[in-house]
C-alpha atoms as a PDB file:
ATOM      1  CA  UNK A   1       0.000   0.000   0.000  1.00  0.00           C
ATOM      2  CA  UNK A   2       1.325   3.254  -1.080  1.00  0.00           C
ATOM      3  CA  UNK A   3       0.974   6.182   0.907  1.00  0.00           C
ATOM      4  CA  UNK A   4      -1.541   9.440  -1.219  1.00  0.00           C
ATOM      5  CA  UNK A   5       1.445  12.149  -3.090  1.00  0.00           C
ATOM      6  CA  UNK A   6      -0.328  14.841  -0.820  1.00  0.00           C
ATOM      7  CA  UNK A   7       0.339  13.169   2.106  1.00  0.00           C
ATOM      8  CA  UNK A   8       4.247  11.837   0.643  1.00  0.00           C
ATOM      9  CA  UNK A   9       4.855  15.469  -0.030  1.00  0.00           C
ATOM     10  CA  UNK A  10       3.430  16.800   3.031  1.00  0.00           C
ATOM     11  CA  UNK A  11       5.793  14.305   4.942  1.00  0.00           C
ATOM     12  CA  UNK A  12       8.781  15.182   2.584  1.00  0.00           C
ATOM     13  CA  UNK A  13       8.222  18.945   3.506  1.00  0.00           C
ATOM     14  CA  UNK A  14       8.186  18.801   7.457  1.00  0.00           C
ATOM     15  CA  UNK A  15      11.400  16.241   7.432  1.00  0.00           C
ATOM     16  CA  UNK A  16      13.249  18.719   5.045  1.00  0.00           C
ATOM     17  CA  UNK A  17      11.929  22.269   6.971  1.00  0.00           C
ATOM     18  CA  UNK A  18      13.183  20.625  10.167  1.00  0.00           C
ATOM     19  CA  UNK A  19      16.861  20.030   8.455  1.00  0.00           C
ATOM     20  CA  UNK A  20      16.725  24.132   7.208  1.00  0.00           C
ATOM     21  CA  UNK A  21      14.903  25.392  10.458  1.00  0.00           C
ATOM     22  CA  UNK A  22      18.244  23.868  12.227  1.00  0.00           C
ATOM     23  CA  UNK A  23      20.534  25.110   9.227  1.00  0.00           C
ATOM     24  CA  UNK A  24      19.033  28.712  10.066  1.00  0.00           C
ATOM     25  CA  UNK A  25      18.242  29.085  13.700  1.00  0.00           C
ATOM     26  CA  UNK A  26      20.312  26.151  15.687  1.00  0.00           C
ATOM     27  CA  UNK A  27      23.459  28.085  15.670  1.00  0.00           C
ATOM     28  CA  UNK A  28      21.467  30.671  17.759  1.00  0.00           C
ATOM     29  CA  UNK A  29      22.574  28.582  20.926  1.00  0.00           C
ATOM     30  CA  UNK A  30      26.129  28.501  19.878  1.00  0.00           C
ATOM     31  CA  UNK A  31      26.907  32.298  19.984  1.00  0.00           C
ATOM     32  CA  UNK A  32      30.424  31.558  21.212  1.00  0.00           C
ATOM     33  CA  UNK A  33      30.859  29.509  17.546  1.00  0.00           C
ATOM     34  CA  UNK A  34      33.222  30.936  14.928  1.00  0.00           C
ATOM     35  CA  UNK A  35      31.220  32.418  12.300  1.00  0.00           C
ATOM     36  CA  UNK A  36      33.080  30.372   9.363  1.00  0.00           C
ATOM     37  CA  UNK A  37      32.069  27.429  11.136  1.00  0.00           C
ATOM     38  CA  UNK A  38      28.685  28.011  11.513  1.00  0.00           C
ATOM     39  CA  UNK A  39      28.151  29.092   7.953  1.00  0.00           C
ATOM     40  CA  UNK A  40      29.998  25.536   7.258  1.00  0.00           C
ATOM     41  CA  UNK A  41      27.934  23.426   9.671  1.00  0.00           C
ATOM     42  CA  UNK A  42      25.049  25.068   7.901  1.00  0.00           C
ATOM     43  CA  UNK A  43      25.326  24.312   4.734  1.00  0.00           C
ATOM     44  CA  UNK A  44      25.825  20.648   5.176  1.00  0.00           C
ATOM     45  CA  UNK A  45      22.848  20.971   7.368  1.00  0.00           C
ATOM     46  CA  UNK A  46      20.869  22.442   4.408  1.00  0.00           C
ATOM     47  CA  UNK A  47      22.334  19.536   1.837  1.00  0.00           C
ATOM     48  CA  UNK A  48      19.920  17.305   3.914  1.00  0.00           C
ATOM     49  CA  UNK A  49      17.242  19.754   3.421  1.00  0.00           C
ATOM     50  CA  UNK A  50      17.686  19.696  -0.411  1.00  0.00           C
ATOM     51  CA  UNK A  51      17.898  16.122  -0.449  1.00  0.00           C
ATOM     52  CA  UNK A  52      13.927  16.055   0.867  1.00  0.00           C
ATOM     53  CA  UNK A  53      12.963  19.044  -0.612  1.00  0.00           C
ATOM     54  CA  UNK A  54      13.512  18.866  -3.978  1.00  0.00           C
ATOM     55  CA  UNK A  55      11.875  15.042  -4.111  1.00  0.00           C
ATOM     56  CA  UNK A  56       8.971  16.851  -2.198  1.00  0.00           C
ATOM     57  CA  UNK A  57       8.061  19.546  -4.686  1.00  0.00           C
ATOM     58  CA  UNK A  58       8.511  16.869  -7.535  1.00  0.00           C
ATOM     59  CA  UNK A  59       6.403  14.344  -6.205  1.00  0.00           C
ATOM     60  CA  UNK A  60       4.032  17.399  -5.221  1.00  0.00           C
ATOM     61  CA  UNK A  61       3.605  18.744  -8.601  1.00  0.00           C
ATOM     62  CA  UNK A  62       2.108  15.905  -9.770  1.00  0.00           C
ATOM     63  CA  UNK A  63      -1.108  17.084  -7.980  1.00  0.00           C
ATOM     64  CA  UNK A  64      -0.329  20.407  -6.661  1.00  0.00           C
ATOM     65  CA  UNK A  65       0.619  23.485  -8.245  1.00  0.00           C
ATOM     66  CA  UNK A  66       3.594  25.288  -7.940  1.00  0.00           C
ATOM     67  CA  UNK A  67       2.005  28.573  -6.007  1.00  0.00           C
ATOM     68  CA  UNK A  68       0.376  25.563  -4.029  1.00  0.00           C
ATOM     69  CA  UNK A  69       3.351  23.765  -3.352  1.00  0.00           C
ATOM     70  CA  UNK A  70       5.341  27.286  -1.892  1.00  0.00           C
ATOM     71  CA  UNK A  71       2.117  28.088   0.059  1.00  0.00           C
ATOM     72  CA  UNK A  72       2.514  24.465   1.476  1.00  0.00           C
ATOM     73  CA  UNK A  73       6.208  24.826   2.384  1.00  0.00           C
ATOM     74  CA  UNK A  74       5.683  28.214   4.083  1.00  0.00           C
ATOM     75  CA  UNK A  75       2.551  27.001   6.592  1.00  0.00           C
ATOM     76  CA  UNK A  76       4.683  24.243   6.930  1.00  0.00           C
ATOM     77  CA  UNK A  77       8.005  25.894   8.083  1.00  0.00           C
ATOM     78  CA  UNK A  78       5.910  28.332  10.423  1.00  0.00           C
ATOM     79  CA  UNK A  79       4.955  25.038  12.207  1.00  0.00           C
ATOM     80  CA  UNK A  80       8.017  24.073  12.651  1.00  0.00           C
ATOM     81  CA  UNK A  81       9.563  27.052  13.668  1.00  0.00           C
ATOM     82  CA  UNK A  82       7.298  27.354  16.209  1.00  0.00           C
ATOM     83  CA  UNK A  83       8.033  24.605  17.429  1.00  0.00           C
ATOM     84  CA  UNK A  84      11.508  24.633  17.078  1.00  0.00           C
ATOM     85  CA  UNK A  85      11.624  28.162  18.775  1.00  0.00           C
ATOM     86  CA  UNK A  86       9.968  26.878  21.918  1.00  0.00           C
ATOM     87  CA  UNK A  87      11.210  23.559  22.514  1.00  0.00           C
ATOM     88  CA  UNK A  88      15.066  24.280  20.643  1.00  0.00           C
ATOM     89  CA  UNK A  89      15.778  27.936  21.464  1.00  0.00           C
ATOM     90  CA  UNK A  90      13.483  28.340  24.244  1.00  0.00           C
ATOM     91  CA  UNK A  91      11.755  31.189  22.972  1.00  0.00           C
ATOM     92  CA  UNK A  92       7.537  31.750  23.597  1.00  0.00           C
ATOM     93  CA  UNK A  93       5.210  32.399  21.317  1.00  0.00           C
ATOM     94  CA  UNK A  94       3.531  35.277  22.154  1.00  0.00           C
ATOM     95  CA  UNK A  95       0.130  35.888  21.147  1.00  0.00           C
ATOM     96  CA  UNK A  96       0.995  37.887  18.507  1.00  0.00           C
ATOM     97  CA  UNK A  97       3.100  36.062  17.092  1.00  0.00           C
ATOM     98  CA  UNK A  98       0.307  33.236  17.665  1.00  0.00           C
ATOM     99  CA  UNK A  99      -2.737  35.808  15.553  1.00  0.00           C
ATOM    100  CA  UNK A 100       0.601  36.418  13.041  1.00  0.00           C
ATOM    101  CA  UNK A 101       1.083  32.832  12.291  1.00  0.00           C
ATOM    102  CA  UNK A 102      -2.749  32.384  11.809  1.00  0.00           C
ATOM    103  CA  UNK A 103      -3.195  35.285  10.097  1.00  0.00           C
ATOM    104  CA  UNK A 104      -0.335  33.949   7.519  1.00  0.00           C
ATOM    105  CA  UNK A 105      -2.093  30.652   7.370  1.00  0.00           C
ATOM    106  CA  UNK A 106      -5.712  31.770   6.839  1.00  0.00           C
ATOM    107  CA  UNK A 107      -3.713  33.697   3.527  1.00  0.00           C
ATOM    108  CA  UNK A 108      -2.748  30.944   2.692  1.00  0.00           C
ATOM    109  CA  UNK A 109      -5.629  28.989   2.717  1.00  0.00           C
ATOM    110  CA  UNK A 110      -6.971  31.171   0.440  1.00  0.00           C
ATOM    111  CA  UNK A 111      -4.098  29.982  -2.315  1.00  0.00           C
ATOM    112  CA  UNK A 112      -6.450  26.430  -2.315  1.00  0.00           C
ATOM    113  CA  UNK A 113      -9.733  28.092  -2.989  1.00  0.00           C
ATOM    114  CA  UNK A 114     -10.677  26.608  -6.414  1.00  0.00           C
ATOM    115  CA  UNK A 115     -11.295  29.886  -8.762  1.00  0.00           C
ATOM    116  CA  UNK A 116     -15.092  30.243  -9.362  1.00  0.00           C
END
């Protein structure tokens, strides 16, 4: 049994935004790091993230449109972030950063509204 290309692509999209949320924001707890080597340590960090992106947004096309698929990736990488930034870096979520995020993803549910 095979598993729907939404769902594959949805699945592809968290794994990889979890690779570039720590390619972006994990150095944030090493502020003692050189710089060089954090630029380094990112970029192999974001290699991983290609590696699930890029089979994401193929696999995704199939059934989703590009503007779809980038709307996708962004509520997706706000989720994660969020996350990340409370559990990872420690950091709330305030609420308006809470009414931001929602705001962002009501927009964006707005991309999937079939045009009359």
């Amino acid at each position: 049994m095979s598993l729907p290309v939404p769902l594959i692509t949805v699945l592809l999209l968290i794994a990889s935004n979890v690779f570039m949320t720590f390619a972006w924001y994990g150095h944030l707890n090493y502020r003692n790091a050189p710089l060089m080597a954090v630029i380094m340590i990112s970029w192999g960090i974001a290699f991983f993230e290609y590696l699930l992106q890029v089979p994401a947004n193929r696999i995704g096309h199939s059934v989703l449109s590009a503007a779809e698929l980038k709307t996708l990736q962004e509520v997706i990488t706000l989720s994660v972030f969020a996350i990340f930034s409370v559990f990872y870096l420690r950091e709330p979520i305030t609420w308006n950063h809470g009414l931001g995020f929602t705001l962002i993803a009501v927009g964006a549910g707005v991309i999937f509204l079939r045009p009359l």
